[in-house]
C-alpha atoms as a PDB file:
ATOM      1  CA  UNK A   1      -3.227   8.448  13.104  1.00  0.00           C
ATOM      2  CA  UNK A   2      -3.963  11.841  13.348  1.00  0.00           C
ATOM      3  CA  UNK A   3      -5.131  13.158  17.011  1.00  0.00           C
ATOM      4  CA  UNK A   4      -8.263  14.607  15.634  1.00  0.00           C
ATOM      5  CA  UNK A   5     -10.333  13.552  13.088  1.00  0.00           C
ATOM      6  CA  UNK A   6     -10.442  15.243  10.048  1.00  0.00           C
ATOM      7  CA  UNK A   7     -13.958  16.569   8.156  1.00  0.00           C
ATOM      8  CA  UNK A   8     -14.662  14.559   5.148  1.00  0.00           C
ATOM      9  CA  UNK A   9     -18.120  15.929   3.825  1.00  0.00           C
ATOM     10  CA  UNK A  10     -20.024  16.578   7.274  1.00  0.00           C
ATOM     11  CA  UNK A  11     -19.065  19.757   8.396  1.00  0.00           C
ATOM     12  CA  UNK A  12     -20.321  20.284  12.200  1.00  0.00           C
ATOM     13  CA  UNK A  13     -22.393  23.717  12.593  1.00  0.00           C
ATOM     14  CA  UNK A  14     -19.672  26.130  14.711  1.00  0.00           C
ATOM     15  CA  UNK A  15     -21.013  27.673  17.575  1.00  0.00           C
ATOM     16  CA  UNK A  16     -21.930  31.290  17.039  1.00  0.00           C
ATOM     17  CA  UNK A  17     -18.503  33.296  16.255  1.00  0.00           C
ATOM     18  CA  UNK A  18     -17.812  36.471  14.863  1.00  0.00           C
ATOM     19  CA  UNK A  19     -14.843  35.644  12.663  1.00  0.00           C
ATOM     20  CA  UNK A  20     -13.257  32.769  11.426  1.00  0.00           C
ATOM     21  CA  UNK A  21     -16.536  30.689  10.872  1.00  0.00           C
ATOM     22  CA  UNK A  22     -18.794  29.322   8.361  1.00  0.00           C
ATOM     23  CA  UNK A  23     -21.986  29.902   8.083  1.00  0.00           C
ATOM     24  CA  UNK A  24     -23.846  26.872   7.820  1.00  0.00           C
ATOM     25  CA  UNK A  25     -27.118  27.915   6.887  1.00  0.00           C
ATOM     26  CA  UNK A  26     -26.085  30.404   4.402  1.00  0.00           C
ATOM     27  CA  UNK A  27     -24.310  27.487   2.401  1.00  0.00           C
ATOM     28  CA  UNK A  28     -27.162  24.930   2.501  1.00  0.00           C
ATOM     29  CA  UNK A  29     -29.356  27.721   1.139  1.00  0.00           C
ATOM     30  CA  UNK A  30     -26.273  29.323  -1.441  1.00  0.00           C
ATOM     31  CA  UNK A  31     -26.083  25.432  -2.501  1.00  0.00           C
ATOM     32  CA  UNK A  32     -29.487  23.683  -2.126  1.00  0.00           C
ATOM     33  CA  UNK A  33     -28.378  20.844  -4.521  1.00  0.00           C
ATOM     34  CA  UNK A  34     -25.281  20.203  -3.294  1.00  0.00           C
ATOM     35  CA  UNK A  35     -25.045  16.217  -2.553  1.00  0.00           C
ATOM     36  CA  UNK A  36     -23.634  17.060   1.120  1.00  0.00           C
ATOM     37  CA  UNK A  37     -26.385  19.369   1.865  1.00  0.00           C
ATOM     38  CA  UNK A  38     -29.006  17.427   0.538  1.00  0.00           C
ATOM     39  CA  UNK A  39     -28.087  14.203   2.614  1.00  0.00           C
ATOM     40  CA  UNK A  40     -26.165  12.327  -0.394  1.00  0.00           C
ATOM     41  CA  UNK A  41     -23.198  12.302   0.649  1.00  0.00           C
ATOM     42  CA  UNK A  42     -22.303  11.211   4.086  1.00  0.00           C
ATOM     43  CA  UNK A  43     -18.880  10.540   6.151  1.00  0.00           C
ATOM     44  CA  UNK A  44     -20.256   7.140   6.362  1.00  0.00           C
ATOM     45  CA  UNK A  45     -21.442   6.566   2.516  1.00  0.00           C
ATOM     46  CA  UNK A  46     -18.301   8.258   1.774  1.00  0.00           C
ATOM     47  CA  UNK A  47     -16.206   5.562   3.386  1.00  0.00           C
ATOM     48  CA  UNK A  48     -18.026   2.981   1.904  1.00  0.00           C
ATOM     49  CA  UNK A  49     -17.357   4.056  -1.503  1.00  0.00           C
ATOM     50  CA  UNK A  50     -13.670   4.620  -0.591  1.00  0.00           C
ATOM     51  CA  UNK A  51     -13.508   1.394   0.755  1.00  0.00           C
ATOM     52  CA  UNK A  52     -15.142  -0.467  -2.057  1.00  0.00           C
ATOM     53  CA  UNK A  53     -13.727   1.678  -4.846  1.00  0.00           C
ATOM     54  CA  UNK A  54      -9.909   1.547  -3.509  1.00  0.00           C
ATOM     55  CA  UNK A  55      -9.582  -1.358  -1.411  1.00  0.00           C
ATOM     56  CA  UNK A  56     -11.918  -4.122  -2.520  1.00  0.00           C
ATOM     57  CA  UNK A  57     -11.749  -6.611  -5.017  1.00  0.00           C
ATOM     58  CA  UNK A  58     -10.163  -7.298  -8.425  1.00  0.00           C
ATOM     59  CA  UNK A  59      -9.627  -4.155 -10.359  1.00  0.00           C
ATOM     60  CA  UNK A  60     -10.054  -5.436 -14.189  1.00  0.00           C
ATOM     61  CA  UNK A  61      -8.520  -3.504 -17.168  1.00  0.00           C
ATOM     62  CA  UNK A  62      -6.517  -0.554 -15.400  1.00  0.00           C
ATOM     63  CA  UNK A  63      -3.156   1.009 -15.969  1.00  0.00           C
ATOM     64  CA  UNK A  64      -1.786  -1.444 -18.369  1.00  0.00           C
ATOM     65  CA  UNK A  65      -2.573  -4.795 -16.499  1.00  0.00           C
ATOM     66  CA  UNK A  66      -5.428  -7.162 -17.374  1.00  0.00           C
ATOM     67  CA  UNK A  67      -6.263  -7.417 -13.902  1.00  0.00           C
ATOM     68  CA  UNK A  68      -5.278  -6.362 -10.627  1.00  0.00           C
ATOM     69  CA  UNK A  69      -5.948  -7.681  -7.251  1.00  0.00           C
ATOM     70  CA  UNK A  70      -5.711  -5.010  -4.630  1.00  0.00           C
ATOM     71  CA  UNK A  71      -5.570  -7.451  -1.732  1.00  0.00           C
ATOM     72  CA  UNK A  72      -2.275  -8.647  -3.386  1.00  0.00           C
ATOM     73  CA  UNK A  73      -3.301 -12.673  -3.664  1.00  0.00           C
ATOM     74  CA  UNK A  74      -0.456 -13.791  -5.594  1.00  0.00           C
ATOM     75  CA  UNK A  75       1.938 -12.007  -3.537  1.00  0.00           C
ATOM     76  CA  UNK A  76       5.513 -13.386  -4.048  1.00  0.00           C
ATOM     77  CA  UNK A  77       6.852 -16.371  -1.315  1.00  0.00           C
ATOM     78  CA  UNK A  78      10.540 -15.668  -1.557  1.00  0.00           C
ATOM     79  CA  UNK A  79      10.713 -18.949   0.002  1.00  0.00           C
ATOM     80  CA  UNK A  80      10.216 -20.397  -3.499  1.00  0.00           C
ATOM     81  CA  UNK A  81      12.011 -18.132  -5.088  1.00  0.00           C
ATOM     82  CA  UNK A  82      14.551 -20.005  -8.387  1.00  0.00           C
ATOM     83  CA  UNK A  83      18.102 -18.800  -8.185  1.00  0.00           C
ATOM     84  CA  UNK A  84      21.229 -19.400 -10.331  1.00  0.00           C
ATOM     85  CA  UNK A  85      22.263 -18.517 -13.422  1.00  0.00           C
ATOM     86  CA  UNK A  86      20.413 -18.190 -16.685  1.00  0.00           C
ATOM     87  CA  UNK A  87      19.087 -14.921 -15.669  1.00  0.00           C
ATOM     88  CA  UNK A  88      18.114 -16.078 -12.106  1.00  0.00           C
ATOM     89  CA  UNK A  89      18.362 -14.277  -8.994  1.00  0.00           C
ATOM     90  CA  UNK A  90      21.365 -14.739  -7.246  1.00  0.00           C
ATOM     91  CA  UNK A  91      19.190 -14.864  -3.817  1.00  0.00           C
ATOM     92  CA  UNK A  92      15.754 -13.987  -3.246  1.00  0.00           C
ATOM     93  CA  UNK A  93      16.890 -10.760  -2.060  1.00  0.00           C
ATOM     94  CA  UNK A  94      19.292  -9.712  -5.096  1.00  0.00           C
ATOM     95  CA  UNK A  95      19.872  -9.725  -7.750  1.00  0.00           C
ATOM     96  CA  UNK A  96      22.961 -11.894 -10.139  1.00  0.00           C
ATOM     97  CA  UNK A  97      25.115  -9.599 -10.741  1.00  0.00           C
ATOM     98  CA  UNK A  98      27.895 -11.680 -13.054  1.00  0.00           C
ATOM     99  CA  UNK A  99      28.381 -10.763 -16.587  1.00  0.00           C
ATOM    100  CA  UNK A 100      26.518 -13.449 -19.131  1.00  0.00           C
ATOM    101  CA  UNK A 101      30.278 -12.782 -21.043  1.00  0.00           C
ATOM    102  CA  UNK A 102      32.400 -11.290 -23.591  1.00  0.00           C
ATOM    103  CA  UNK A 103      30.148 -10.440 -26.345  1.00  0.00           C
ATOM    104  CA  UNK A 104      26.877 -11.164 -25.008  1.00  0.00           C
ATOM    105  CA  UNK A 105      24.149  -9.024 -23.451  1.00  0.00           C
ATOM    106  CA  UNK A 106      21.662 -12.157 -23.026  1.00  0.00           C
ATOM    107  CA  UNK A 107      21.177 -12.683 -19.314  1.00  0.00           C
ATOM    108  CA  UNK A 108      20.377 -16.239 -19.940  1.00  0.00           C
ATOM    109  CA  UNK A 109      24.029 -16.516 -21.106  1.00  0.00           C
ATOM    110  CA  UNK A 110      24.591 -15.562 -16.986  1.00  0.00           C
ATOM    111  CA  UNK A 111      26.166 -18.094 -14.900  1.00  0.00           C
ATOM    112  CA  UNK A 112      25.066 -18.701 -11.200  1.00  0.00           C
ATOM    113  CA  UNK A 113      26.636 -16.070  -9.149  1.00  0.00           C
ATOM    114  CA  UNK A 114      29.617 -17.700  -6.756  1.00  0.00           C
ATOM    115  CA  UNK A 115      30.772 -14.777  -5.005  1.00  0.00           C
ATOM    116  CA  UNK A 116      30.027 -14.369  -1.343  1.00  0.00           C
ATOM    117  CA  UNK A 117      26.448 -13.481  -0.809  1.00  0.00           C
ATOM    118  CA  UNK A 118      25.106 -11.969   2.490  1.00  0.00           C
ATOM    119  CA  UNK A 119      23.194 -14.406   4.805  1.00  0.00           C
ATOM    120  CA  UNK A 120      19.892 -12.070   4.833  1.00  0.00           C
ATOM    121  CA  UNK A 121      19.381 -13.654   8.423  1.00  0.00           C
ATOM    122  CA  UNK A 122      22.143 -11.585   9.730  1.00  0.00           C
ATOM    123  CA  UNK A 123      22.885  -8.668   7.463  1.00  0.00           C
ATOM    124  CA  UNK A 124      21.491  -5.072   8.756  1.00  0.00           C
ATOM    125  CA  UNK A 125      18.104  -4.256   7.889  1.00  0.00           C
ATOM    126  CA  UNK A 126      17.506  -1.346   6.042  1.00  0.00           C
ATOM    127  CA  UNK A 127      14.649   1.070   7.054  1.00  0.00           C
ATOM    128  CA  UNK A 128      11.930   0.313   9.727  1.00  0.00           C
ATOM    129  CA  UNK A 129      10.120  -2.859   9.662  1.00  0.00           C
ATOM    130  CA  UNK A 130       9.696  -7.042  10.587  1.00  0.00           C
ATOM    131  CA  UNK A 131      13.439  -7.026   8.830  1.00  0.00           C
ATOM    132  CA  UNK A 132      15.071  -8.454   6.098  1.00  0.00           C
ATOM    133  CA  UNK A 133      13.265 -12.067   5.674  1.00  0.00           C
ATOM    134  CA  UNK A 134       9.621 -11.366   5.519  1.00  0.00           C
ATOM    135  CA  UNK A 135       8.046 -12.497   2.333  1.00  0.00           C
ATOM    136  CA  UNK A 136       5.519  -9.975   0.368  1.00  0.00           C
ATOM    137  CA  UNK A 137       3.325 -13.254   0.435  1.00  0.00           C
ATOM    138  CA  UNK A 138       2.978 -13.011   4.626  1.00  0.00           C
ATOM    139  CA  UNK A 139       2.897  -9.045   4.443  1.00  0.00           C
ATOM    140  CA  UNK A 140       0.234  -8.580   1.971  1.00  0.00           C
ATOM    141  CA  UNK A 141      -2.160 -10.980   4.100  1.00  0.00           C
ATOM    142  CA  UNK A 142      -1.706  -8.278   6.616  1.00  0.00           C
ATOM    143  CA  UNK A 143      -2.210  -5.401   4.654  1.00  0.00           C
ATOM    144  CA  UNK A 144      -5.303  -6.800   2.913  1.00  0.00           C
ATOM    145  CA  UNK A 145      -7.238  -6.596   6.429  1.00  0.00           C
ATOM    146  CA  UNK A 146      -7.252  -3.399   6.523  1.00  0.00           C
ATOM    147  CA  UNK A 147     -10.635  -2.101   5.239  1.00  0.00           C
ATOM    148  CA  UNK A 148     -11.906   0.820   6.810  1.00  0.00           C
ATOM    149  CA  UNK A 149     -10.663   4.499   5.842  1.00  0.00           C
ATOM    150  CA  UNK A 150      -9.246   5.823   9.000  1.00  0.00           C
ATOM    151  CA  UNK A 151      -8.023   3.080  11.153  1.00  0.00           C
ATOM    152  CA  UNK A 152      -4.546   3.167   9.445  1.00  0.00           C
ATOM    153  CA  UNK A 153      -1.574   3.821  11.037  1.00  0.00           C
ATOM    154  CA  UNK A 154       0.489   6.638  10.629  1.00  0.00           C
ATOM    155  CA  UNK A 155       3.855   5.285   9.289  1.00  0.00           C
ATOM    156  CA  UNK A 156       2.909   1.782   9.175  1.00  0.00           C
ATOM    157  CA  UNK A 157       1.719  -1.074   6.509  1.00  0.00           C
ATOM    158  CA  UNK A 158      -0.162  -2.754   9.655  1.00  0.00           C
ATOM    159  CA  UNK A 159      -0.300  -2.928  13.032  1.00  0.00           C
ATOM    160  CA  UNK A 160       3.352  -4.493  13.809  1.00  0.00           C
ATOM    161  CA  UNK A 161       4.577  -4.041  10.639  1.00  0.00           C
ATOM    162  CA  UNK A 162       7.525  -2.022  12.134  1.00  0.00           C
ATOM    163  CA  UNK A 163       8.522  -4.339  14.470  1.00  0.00           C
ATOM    164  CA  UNK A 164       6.627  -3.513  17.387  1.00  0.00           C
ATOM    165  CA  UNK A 165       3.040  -3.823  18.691  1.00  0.00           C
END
């Protein structure tokens, strides 16, 4: 978060200063029907519409999907995640990787991957975070809480979401 809060739309009236300062009153009166002068648009209305227009609710029709949930609902449980061959996942966590066979490019033709696969319970984690386990299903729960614009956290999905508090 940043250490000082940053203007939005509500810019506070400097003190009187010689340089390096608006003037306040000059703008309201250059721009009398400005939304922000006229009391429209507010830090606070302003967050509300972010919050409703980014965070909230089922986005229908956008970007080439029929419908999007932003709170991420049907967020994947790797726990139930199908492996083997036939174009399965080898784990969860990777991909199979055998060849479906001479002559064929069909990854249904793939058999079930028998090579030794890393136990993701003890294999390093990669970048900052809970580690190497947590499902986008528990993750997403915690992301969707967040609601507000401004009380995120610098660097971080959600508060622990690196590991610590």
């Amino acid at each position: 978060m940043p250490t000082k809060n940053q203007i939005i739309v509500e810019q506070p009236v400097p003190p009187d200063k010689p340089y390096g300062a608006s003037n306040f009153i000059n703008a309201t009166k250059a721009f009398p029907a400005s939304p922000i002068y006229k009391g429209e648009l507010t830090d606070q209305e302003r967050k509300e519409a972010f919050d409703k227009l980014v965070l909230q609710g089922t986005v229908v029709g956008g970007n080439g999907l029929n419908s999007f949930n932003r709170d991420f609902v049907d967020a994947p449980d790797l726990s139930e995640v199908i492996t083997g061959g036939g174009g399965l996942p080898a784990t969860p966590y990777m991909p199979n990787i055998t060849s479906p066979g001479p002559g064929s490019l069909n990854a249904a033709d793939q058999p079930k991957f028998e090579g030794d696969l890393p136990d993701p319970e003890t294999r390093l984690n990669w970048g900052a975070g809970l580690g190497n386990t947590v499902s986008p299903s528990k993750t997403s729960q915690d992301i969707a809480t967040q609601s507000v614009l401004g009380s995120f956290i610098s660097g971080r999905s959600f508060l622990g979401s690196d590991g610590k508090v």
